[in-house]
Structures are given as structure tokens and as C-alpha cells.
PDB file of N, CA and C in Angstrom:
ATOM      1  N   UNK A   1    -121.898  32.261-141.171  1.00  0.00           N
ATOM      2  CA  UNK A   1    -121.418  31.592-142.359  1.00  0.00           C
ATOM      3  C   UNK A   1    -120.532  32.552-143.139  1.00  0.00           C
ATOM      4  N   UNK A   2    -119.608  32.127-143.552  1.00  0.00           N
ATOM      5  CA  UNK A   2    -118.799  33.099-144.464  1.00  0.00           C
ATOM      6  C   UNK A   2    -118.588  32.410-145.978  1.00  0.00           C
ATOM      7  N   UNK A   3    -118.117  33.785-146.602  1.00  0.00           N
ATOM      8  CA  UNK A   3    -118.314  33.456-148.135  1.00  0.00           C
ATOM      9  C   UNK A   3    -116.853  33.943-148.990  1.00  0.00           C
ATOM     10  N   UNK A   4    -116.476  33.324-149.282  1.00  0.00           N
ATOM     11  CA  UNK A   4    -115.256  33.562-150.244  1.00  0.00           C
ATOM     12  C   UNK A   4    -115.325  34.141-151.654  1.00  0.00           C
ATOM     13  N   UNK A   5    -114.831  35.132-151.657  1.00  0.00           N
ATOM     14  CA  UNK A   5    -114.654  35.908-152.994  1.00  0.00           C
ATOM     15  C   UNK A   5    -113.285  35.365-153.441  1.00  0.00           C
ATOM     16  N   UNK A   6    -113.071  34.570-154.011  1.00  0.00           N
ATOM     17  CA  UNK A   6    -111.869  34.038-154.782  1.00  0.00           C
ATOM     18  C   UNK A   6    -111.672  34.443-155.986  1.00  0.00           C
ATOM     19  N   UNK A   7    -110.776  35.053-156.798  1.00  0.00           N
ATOM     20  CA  UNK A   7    -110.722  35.844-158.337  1.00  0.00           C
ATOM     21  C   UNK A   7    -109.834  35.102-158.805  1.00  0.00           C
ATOM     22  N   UNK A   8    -109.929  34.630-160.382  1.00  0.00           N
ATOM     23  CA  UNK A   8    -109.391  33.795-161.144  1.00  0.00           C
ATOM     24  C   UNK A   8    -108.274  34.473-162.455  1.00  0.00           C
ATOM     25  N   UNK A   9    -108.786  36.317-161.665  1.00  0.00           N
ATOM     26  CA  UNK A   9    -107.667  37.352-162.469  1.00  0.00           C
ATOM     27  C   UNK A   9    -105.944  37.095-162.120  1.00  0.00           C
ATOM     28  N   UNK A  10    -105.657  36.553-160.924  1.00  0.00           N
ATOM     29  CA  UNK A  10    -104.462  36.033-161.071  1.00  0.00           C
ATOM     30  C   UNK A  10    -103.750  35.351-162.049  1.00  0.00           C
ATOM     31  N   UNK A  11    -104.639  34.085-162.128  1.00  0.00           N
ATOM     32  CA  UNK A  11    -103.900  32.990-163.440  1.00  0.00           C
ATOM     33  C   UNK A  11    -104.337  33.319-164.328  1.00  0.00           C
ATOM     34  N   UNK A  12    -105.171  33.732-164.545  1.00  0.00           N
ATOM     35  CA  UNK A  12    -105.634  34.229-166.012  1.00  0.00           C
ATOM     36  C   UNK A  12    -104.505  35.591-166.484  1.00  0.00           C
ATOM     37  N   UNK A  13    -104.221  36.209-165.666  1.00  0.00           N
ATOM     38  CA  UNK A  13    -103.183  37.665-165.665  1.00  0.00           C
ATOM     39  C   UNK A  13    -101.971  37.079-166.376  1.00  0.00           C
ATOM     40  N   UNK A  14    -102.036  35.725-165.696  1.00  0.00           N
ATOM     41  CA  UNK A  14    -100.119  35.136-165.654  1.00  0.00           C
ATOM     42  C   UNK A  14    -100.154  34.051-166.537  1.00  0.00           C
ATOM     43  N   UNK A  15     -99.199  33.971-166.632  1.00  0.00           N
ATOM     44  CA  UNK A  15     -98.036  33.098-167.830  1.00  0.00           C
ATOM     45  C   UNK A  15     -98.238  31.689-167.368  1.00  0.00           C
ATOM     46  N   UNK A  16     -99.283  31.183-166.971  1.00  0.00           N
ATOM     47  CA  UNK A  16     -99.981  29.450-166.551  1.00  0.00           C
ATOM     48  C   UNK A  16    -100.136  28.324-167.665  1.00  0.00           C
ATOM     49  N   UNK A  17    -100.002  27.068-167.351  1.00  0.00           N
ATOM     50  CA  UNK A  17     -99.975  26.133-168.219  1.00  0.00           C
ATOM     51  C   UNK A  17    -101.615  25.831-167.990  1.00  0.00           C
ATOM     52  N   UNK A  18    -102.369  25.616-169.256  1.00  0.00           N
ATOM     53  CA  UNK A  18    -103.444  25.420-169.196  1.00  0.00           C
ATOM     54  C   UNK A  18    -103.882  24.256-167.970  1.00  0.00           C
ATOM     55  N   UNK A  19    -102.907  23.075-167.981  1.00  0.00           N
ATOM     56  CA  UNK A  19    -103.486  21.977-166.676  1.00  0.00           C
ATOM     57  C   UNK A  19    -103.130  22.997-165.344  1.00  0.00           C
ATOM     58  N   UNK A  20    -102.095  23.873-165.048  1.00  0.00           N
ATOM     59  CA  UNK A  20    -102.049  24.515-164.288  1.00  0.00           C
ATOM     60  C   UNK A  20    -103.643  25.106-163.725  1.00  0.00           C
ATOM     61  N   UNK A  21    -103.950  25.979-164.712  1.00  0.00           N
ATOM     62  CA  UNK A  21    -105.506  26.548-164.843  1.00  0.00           C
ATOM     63  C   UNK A  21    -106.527  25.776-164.175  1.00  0.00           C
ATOM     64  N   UNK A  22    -106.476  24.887-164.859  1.00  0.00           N
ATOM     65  CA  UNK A  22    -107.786  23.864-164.445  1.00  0.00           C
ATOM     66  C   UNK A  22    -107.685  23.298-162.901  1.00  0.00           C
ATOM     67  N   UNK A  23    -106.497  23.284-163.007  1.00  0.00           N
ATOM     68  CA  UNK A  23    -106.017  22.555-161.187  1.00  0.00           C
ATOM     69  C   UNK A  23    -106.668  23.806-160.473  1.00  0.00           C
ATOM     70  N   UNK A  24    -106.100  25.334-160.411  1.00  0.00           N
ATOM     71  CA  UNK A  24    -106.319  26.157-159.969  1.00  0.00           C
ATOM     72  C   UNK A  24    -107.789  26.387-159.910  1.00  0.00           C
ATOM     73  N   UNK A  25    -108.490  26.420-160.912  1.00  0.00           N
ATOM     74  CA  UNK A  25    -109.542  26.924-161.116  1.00  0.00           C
ATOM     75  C   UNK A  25    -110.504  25.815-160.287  1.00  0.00           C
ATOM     76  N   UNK A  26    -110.106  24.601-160.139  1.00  0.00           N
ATOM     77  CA  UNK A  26    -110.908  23.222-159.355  1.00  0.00           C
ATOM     78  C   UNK A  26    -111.140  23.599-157.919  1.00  0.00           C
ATOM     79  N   UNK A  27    -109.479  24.010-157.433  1.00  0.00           N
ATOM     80  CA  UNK A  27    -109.376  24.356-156.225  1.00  0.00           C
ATOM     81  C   UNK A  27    -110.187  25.275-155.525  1.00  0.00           C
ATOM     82  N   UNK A  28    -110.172  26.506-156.556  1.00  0.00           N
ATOM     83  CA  UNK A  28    -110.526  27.925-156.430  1.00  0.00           C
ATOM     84  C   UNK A  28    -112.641  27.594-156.149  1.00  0.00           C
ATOM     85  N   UNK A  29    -113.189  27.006-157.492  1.00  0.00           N
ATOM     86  CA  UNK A  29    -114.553  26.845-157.079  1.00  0.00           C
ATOM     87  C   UNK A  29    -115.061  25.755-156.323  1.00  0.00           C
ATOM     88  N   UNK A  30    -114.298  24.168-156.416  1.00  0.00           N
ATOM     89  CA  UNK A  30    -114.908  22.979-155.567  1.00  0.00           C
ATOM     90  C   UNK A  30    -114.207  22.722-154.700  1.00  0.00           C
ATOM     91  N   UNK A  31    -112.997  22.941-154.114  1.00  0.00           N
ATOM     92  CA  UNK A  31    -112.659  22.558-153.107  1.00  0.00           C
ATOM     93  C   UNK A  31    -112.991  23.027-151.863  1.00  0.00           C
ATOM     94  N   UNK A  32    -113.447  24.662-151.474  1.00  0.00           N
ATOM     95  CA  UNK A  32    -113.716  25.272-150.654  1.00  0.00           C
ATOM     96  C   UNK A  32    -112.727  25.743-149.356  1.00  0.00           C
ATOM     97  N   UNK A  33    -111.726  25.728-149.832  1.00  0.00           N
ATOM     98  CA  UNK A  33    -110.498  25.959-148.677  1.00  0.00           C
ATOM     99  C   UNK A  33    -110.243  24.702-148.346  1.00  0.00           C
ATOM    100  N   UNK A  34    -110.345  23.590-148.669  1.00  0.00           N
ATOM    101  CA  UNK A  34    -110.195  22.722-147.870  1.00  0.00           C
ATOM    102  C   UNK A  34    -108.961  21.743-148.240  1.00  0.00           C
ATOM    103  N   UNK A  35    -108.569  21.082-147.756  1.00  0.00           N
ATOM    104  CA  UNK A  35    -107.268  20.156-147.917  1.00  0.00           C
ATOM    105  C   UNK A  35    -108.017  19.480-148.620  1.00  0.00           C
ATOM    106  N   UNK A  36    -107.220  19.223-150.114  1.00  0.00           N
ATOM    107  CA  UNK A  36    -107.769  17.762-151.251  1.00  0.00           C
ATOM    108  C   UNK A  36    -106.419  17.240-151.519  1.00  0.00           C
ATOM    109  N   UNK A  37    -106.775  16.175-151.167  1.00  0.00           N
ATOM    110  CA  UNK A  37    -105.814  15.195-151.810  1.00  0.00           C
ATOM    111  C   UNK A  37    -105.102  15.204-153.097  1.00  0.00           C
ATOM    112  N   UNK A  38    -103.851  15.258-153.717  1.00  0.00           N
ATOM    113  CA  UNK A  38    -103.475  15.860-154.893  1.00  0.00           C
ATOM    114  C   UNK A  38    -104.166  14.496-155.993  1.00  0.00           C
ATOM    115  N   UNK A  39    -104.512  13.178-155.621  1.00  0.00           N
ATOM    116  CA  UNK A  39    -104.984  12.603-156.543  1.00  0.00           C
ATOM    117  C   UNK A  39    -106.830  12.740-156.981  1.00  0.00           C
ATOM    118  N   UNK A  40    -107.558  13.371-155.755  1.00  0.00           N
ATOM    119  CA  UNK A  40    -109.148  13.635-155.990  1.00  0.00           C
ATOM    120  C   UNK A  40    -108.847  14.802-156.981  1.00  0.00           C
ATOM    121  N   UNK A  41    -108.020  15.962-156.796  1.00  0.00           N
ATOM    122  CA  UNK A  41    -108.114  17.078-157.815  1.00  0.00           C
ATOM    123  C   UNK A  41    -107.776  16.875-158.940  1.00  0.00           C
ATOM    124  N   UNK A  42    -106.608  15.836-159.063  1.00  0.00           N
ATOM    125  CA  UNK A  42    -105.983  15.585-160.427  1.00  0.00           C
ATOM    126  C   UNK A  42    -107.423  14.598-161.540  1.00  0.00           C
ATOM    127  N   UNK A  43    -108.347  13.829-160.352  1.00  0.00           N
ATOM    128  CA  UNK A  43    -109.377  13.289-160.885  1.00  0.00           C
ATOM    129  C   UNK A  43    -109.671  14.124-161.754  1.00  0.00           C
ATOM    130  N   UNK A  44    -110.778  14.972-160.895  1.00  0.00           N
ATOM    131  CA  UNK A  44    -111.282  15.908-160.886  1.00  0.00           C
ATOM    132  C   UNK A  44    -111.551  16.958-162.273  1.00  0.00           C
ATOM    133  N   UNK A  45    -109.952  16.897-162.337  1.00  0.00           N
ATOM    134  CA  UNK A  45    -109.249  17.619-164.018  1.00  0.00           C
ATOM    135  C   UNK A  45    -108.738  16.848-164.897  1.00  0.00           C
ATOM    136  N   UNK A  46    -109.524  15.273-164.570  1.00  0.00           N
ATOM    137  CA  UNK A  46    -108.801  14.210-165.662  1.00  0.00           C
ATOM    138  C   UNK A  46    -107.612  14.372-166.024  1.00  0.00           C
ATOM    139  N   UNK A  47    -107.109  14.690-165.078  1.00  0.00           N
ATOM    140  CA  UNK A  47    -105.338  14.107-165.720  1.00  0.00           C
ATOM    141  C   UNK A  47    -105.393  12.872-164.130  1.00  0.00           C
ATOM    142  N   UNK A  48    -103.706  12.003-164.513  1.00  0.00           N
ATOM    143  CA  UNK A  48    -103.696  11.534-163.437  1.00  0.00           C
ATOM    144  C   UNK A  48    -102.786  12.097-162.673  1.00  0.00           C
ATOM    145  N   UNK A  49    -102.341  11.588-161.611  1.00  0.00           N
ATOM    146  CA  UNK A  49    -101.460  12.520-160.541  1.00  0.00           C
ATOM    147  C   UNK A  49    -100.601  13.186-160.592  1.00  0.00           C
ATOM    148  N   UNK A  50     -99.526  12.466-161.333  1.00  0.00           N
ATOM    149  CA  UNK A  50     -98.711  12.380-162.289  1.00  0.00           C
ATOM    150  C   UNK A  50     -98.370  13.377-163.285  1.00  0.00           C
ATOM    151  N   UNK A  51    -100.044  13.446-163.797  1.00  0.00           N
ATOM    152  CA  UNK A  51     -99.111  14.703-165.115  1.00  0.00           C
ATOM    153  C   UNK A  51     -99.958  16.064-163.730  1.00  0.00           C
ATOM    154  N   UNK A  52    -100.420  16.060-162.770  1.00  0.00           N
ATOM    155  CA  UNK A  52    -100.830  17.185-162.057  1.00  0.00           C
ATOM    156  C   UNK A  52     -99.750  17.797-161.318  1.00  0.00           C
ATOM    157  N   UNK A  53     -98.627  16.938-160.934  1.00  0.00           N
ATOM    158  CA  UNK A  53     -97.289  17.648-159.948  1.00  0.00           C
ATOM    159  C   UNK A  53     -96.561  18.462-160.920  1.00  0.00           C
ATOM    160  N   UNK A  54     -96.373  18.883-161.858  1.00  0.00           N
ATOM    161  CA  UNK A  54     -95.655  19.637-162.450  1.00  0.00           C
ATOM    162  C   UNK A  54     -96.809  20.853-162.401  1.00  0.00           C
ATOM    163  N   UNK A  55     -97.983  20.948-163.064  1.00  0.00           N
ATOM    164  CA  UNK A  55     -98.874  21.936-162.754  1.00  0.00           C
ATOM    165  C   UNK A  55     -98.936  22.825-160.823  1.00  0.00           C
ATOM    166  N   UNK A  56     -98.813  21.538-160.237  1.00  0.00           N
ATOM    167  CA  UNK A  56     -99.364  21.990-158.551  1.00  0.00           C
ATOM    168  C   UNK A  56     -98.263  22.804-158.663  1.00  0.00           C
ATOM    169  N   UNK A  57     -96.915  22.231-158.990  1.00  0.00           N
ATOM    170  CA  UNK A  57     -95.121  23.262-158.872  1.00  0.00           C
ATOM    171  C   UNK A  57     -95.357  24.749-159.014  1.00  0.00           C
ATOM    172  N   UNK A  58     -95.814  24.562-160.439  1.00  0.00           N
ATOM    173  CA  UNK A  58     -95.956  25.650-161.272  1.00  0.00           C
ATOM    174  C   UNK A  58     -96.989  27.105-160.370  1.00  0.00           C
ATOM    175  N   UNK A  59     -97.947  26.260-159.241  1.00  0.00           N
ATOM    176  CA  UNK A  59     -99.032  27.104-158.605  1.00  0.00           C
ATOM    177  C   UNK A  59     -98.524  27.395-157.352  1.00  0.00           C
ATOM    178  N   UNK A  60     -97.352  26.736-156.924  1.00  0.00           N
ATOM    179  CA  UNK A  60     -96.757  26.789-155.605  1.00  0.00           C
ATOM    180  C   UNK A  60     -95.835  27.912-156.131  1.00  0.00           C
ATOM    181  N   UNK A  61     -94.796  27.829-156.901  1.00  0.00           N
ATOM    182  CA  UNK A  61     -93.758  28.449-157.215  1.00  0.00           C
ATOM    183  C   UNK A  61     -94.308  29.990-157.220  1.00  0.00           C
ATOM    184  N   UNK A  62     -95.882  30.227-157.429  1.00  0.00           N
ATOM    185  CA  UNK A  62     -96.453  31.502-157.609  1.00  0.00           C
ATOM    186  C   UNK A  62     -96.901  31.794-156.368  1.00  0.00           C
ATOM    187  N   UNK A  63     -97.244  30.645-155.882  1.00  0.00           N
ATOM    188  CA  UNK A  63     -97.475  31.372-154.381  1.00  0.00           C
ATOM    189  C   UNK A  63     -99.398  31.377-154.137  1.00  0.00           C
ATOM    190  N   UNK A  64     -99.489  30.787-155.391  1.00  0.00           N
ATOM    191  CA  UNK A  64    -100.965  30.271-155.149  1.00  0.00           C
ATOM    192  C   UNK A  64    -101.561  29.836-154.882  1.00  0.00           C
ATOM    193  N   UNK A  65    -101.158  28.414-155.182  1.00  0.00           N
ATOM    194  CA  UNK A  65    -101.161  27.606-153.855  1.00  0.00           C
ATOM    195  C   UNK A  65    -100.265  27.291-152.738  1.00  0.00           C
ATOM    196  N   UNK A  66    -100.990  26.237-151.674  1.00  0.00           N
ATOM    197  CA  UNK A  66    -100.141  25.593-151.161  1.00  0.00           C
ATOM    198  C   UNK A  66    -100.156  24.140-150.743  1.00  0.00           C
ATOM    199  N   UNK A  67     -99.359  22.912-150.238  1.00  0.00           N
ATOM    200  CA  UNK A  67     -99.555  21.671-150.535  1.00  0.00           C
ATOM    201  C   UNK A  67     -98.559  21.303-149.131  1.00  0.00           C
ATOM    202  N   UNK A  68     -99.030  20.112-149.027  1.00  0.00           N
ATOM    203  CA  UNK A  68     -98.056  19.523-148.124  1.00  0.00           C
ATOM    204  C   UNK A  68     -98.542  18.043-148.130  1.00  0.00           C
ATOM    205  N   UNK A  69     -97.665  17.177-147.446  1.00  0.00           N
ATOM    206  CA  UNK A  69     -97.005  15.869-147.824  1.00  0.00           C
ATOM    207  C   UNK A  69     -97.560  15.352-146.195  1.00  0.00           C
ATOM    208  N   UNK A  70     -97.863  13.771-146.532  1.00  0.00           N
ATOM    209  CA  UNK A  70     -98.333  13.235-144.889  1.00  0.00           C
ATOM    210  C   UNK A  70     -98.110  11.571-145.406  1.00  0.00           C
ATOM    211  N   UNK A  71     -97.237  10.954-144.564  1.00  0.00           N
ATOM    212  CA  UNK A  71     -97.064  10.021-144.682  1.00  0.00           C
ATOM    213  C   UNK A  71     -98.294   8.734-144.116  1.00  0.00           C
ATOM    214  N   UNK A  72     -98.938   8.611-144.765  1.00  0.00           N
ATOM    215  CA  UNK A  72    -100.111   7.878-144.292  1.00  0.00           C
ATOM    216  C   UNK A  72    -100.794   6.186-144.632  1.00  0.00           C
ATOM    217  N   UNK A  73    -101.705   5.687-144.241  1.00  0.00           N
ATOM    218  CA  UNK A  73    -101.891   4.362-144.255  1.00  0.00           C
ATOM    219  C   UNK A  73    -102.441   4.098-146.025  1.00  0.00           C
ATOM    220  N   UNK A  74    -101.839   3.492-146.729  1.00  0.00           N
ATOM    221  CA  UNK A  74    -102.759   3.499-148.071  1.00  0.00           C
ATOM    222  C   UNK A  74    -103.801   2.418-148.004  1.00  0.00           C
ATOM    223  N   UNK A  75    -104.262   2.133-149.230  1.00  0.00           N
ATOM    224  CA  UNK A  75    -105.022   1.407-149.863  1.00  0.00           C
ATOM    225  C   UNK A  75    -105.041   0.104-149.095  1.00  0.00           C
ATOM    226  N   UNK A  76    -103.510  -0.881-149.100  1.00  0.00           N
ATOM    227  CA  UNK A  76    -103.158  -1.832-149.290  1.00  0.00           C
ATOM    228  C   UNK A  76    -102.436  -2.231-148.029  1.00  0.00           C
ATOM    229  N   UNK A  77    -102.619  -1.555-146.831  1.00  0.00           N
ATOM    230  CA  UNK A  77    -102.218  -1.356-145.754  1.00  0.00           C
ATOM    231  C   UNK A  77    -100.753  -1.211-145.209  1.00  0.00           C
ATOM    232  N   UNK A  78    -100.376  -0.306-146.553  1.00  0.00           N
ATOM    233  CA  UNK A  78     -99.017  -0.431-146.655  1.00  0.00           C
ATOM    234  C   UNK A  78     -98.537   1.611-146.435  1.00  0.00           C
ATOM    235  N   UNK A  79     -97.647   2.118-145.582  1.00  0.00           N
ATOM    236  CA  UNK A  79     -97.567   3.707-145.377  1.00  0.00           C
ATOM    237  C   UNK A  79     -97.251   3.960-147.058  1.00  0.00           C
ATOM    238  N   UNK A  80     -98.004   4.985-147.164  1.00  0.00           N
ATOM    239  CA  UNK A  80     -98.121   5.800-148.174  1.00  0.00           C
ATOM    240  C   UNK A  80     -97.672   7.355-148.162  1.00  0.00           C
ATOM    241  N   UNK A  81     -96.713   7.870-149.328  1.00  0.00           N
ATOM    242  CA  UNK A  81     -96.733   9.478-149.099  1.00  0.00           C
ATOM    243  C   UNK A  81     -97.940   9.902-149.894  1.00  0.00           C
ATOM    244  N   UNK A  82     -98.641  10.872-149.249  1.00  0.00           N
ATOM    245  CA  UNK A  82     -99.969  11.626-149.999  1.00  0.00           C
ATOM    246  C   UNK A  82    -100.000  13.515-150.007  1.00  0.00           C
ATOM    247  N   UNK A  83    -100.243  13.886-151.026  1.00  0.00           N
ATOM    248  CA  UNK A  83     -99.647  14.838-151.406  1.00  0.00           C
ATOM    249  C   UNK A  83    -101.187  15.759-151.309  1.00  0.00           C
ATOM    250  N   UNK A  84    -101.408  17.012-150.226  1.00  0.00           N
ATOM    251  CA  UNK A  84    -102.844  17.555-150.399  1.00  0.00           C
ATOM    252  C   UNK A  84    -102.255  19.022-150.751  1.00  0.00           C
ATOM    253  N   UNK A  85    -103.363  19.759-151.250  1.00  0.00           N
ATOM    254  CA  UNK A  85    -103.429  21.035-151.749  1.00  0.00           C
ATOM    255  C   UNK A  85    -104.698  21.693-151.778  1.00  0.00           C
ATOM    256  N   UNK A  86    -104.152  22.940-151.515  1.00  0.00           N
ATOM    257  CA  UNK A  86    -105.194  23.926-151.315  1.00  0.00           C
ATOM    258  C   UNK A  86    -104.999  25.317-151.582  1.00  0.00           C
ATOM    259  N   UNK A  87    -105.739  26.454-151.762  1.00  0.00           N
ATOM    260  CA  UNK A  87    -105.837  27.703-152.036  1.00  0.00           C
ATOM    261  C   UNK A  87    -104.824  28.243-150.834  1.00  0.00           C
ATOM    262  N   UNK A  88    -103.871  29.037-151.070  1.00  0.00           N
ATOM    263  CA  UNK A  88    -102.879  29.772-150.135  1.00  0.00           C
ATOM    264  C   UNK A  88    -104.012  30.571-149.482  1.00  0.00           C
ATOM    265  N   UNK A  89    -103.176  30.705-148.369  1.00  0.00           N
ATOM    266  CA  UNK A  89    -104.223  31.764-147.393  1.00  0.00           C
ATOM    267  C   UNK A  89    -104.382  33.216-148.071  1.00  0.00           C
ATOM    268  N   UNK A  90    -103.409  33.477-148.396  1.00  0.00           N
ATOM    269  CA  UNK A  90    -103.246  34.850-149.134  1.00  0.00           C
ATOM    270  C   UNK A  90    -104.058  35.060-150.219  1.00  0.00           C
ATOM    271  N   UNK A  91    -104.668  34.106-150.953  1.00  0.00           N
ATOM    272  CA  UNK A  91    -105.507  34.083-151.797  1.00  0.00           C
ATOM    273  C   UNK A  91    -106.780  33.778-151.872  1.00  0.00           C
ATOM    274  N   UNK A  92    -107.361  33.216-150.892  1.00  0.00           N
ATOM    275  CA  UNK A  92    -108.577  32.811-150.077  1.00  0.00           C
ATOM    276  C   UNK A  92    -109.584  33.492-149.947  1.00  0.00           C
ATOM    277  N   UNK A  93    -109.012  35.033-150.013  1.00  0.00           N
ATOM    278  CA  UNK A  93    -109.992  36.180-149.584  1.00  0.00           C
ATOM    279  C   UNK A  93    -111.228  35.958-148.672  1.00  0.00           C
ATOM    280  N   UNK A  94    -111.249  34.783-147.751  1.00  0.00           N
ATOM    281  CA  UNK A  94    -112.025  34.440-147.150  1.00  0.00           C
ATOM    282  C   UNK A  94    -113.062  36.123-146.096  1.00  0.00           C
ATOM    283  N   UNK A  95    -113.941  36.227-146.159  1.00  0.00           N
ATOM    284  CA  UNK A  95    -114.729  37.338-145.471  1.00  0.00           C
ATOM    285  C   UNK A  95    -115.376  37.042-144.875  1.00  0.00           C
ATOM    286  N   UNK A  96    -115.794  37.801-143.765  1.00  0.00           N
ATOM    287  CA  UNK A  96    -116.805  36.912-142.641  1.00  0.00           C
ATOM    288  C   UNK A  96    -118.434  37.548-142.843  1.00  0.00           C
TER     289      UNK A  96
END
């Protein structure tokens, strides 16, 4: 089993928009490395998706996170773009 030491001295160090923070900080303790959907995290931090893509920018542009795009089946059985994110590898500090 391995355990992640993830440090929150990055964004806290840097010049972050508080929803920035909270996105980060969601990622960093509940997501667990794992691909989340950009609308479960934006839940997550009560904003809606919406006001979260300018924050996710803001965490990409640093290199903190990272995100990617999958064109997929929605709700309504209609293709959907869906937007997931997760802790950059570089930041993961994942240890075995």
C-alpha cells in the first residue's frame, strides 16, 4: 500500500485565488490521485463548474495540476465534453 505525502506549502506560498485553494486543496486530500470529473470537484467546493474553470486554469498554468478533456456519453444520451482533473505527477509525492 502506498501513502502520499502531498504539501499544501505550494498554494499557500503562491499568489492563488481562494476558489483556486479549495479546488486544490479537494484534490490534494479527497481525491487520491485519481481522475475527478471537473463537475464532482466543483460540487465538492460548492461552486458550479463554471465558476471552477477559471480556478482549474489558474492550477494548470502553475503546473499543479493537471486535466484533460474526453468526449463522452452524457446524461441524456447525447456525446458530451467532460473535463477531469487531478494532482500533477510532479506533485503527488506519491512513496511506496
Amino acid at each position: 500500500m502506498s501513502t502520499r505525502t502531498v504539501d499544501l506549502a505550494p498554494v499557500l506560498a503562491g499568489d492563488v485565488s481562494d476558489r483556486a485553494f479549495r479546488l486544490y486543496r479537494h484534490l490534494v486530500l479527497d481525491s487520491r490521485s485519481h481522475w475527478d470529473t471537473l463537475q464532482a470537484v466543483a460540487d465538492a467546493c460548492n461552486l458550479t463548474n463554471h465558476q471552477a474553470r477559471w480556478p482549474l486554469a489558474e492550477l494548470r498554468s502553475r503546473a499543479m495540476v493537471e486535466s484533460r478533456r474526453a468526449n463522452e456519453m452524457g446524461n441524456h444520451g447525447r456525446k458530451t465534453w467532460r473535463t477531469y482533473a487531478r494532482i500533477a505527477e510532479a506533485n503527488s509525492g506519491a512513496a511506496a
